[in-house]
C-alpha atoms as a PDB file:
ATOM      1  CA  UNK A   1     -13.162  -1.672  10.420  1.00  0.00           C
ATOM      2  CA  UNK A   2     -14.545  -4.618   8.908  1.00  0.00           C
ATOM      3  CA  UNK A   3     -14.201  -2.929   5.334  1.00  0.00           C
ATOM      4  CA  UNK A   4     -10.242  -2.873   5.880  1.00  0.00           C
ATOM      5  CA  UNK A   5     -10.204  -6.492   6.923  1.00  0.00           C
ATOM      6  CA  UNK A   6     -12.177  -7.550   3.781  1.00  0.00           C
ATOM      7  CA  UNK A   7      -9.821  -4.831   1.489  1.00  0.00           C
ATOM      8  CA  UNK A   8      -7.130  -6.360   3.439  1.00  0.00           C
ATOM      9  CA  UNK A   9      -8.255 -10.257   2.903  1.00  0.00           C
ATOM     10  CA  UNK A  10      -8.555  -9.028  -1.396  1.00  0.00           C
ATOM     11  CA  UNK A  11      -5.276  -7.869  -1.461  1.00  0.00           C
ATOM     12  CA  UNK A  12      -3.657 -10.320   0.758  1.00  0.00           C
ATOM     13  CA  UNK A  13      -5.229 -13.653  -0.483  1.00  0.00           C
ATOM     14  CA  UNK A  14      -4.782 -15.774   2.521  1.00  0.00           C
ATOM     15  CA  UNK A  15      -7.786 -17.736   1.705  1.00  0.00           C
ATOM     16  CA  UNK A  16      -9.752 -18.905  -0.945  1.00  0.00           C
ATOM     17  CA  UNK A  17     -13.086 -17.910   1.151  1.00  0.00           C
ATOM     18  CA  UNK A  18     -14.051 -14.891   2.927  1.00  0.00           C
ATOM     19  CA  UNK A  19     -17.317 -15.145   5.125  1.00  0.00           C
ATOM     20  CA  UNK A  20     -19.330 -12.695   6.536  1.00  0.00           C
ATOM     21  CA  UNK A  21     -21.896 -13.289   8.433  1.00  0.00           C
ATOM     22  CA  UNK A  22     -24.250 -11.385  10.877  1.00  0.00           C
ATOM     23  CA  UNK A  23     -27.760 -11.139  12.231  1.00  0.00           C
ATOM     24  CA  UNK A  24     -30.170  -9.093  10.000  1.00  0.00           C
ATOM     25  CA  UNK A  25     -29.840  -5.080   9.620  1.00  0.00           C
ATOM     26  CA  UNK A  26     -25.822  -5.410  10.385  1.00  0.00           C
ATOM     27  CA  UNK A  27     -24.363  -3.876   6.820  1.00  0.00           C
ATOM     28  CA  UNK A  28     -23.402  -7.138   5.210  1.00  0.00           C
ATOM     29  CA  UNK A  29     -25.262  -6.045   1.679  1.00  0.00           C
ATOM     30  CA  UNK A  30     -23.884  -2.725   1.865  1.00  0.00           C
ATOM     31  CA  UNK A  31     -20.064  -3.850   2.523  1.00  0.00           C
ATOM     32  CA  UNK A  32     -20.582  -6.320  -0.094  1.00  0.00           C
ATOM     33  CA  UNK A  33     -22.373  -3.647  -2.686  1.00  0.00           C
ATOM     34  CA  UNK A  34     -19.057  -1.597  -1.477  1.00  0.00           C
ATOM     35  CA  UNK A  35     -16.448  -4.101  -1.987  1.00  0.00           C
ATOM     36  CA  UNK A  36     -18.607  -4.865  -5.589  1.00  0.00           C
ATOM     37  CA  UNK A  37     -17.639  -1.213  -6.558  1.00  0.00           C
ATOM     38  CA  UNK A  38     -14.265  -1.642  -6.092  1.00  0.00           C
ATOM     39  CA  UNK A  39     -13.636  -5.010  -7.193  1.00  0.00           C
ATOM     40  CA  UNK A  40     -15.676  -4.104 -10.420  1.00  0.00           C
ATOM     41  CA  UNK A  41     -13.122  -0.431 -10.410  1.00  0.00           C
ATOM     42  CA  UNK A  42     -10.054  -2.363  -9.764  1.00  0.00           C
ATOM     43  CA  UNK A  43     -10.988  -5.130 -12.374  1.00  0.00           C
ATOM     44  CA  UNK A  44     -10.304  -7.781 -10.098  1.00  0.00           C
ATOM     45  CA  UNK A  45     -14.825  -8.525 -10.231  1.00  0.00           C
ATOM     46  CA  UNK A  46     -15.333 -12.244 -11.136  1.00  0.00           C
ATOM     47  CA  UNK A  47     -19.313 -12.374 -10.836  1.00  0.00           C
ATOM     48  CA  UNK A  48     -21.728 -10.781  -8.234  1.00  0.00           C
ATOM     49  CA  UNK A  49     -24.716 -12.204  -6.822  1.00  0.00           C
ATOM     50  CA  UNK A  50     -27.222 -10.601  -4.682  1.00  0.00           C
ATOM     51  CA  UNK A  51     -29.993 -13.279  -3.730  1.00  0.00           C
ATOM     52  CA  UNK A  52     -33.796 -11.873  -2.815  1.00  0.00           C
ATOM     53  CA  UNK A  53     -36.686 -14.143  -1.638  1.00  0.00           C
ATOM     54  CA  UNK A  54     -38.967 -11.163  -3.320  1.00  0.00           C
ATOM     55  CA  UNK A  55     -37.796 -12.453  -6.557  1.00  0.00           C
ATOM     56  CA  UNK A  56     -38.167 -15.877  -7.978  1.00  0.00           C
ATOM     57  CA  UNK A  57     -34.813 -15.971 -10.606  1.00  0.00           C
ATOM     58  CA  UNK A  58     -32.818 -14.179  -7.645  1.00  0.00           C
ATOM     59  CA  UNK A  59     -33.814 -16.855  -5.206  1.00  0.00           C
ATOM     60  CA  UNK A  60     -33.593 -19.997  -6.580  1.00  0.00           C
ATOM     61  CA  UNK A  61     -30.965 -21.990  -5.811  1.00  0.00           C
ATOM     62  CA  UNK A  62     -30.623 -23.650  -9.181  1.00  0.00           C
ATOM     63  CA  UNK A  63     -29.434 -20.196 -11.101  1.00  0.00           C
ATOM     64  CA  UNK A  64     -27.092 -19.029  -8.670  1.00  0.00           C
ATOM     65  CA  UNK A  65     -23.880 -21.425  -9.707  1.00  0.00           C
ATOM     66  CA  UNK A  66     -24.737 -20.992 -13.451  1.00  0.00           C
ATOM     67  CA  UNK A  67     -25.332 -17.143 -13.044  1.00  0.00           C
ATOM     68  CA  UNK A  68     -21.777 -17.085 -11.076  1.00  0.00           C
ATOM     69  CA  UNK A  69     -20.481 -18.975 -14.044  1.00  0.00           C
ATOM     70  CA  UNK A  70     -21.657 -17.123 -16.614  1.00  0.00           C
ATOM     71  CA  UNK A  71     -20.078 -13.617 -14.786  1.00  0.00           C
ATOM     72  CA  UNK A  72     -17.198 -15.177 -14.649  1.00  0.00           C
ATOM     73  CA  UNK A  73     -16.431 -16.215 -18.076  1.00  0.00           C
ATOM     74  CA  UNK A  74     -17.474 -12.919 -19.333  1.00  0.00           C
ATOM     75  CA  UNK A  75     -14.654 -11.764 -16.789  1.00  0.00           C
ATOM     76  CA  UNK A  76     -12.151 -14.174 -17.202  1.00  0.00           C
ATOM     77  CA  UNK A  77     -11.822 -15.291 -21.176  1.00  0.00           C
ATOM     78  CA  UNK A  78      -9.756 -17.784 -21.031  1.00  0.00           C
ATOM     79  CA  UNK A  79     -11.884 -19.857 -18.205  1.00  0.00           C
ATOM     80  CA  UNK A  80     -15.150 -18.367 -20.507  1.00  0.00           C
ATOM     81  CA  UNK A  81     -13.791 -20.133 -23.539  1.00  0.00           C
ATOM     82  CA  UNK A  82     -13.483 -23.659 -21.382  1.00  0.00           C
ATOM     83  CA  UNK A  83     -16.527 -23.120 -20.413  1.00  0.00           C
ATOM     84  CA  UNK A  84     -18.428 -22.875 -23.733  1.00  0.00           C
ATOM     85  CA  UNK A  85     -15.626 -25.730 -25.259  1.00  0.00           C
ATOM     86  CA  UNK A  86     -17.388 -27.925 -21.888  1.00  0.00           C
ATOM     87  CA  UNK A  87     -21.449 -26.673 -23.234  1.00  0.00           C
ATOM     88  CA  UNK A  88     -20.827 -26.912 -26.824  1.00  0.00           C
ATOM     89  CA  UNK A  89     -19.612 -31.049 -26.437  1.00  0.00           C
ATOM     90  CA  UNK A  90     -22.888 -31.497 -24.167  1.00  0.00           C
ATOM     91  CA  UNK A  91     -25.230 -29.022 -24.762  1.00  0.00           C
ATOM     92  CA  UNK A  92     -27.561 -30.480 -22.448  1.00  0.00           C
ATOM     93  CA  UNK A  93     -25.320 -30.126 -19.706  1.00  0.00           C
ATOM     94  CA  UNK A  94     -26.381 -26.680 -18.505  1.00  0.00           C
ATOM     95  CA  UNK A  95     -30.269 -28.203 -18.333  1.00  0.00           C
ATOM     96  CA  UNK A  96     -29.471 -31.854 -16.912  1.00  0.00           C
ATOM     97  CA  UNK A  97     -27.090 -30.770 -13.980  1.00  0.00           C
ATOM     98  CA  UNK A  98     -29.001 -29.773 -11.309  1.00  0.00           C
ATOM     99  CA  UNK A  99     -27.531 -27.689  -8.143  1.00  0.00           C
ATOM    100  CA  UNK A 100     -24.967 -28.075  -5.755  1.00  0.00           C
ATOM    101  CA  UNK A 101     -22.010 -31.066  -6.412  1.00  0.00           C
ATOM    102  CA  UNK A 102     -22.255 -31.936  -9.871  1.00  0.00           C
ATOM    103  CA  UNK A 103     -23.167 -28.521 -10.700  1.00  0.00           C
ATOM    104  CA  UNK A 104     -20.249 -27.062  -9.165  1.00  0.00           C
ATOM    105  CA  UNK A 105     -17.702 -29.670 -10.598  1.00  0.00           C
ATOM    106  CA  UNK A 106     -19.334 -29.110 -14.198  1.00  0.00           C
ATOM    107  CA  UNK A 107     -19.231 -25.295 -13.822  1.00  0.00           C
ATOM    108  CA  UNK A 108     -16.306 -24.787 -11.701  1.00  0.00           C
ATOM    109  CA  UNK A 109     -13.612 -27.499 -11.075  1.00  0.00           C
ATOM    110  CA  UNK A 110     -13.319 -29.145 -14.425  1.00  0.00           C
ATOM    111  CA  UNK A 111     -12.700 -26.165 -16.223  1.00  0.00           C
ATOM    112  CA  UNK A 112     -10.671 -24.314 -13.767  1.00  0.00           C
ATOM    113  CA  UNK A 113      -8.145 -27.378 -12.774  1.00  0.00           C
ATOM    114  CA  UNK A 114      -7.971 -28.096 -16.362  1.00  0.00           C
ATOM    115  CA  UNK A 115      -6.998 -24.054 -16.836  1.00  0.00           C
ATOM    116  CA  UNK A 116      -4.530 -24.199 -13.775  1.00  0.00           C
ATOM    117  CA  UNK A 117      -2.607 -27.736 -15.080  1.00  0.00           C
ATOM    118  CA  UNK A 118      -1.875 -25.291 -18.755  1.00  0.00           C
ATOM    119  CA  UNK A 119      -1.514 -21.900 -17.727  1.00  0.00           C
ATOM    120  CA  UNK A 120      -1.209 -19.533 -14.867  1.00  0.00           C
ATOM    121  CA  UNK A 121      -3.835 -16.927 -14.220  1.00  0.00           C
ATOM    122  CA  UNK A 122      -5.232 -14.491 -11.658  1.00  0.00           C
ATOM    123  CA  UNK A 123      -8.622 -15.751 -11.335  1.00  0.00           C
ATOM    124  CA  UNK A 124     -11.225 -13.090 -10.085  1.00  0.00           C
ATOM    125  CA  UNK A 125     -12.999 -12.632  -7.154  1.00  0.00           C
ATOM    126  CA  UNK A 126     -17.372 -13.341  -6.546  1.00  0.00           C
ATOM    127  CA  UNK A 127     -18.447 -11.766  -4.147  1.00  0.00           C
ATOM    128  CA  UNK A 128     -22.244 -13.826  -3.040  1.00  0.00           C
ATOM    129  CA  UNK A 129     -24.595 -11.575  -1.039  1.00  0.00           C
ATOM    130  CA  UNK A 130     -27.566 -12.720   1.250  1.00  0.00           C
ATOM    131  CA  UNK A 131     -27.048 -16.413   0.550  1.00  0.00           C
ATOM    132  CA  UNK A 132     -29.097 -17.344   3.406  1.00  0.00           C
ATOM    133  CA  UNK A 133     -32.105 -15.778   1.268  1.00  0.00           C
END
């Protein structure tokens, strides 16, 4: 059941965000793994990102936005060129942004608004599993 609603939520795009959430042992990593296949099948797979306090690069909150970013660009080309056009006039901005606000406008909102103000495109979909980790 709650596969169809999240199949249903992909196809449907009612919201930017889809959250799932649930005590420990529920299924959330294997309908996200699940919904990974498909999205990654379907071509519609922005970035994936599984997060595990067993290890250190998987749970640390600094590589998750830049990790997400990278994905993406490989999966989207025309937000992956903005993105290295945005490194390649401040190489240090990758090193110097730190996580959550800045990091997300850098990454994220610059070069996306800037891509939605010249073009239209079908941005992909990240799926982000076991956040709270």
């Amino acid at each position: 059941m709650v596969l169809l609603t999240i199949q249903d939520w992909v196809v449907a795009k009612s919201s930017h965000i889809f959250w799932l959430n649930g005590v420990a042992g529920t299924g959330k990593s294997t309908l996200a793994e699940s919904i990974f296949r498909e999205l990654q099948q379907s071509m519609r797979l922005g970035a994936f990102f599984t997060c595990r306090r067993d290890e250190t690069s998987l749970s640390t909150p600094l590589n998750v936005l830049p990790t997400i970013a990278y994905q993406l660009g490989i999966a989207n080309t025309s937000y992956g060129k903005m993105l290295l056009q945005l490194l390649g006039a401040d190489p240090s901005i990758e090193m110097s942004l730190g996580y959550g606000e800045t990091q997300c406008s850098k990454l994220f909102i610059e070069p996306i608004s800037h891509l939605l103000t010249n073009t239209t495109h079908e941005f992909k979909i990240i799926v982000v599993d076991a956040l709270d980790e």
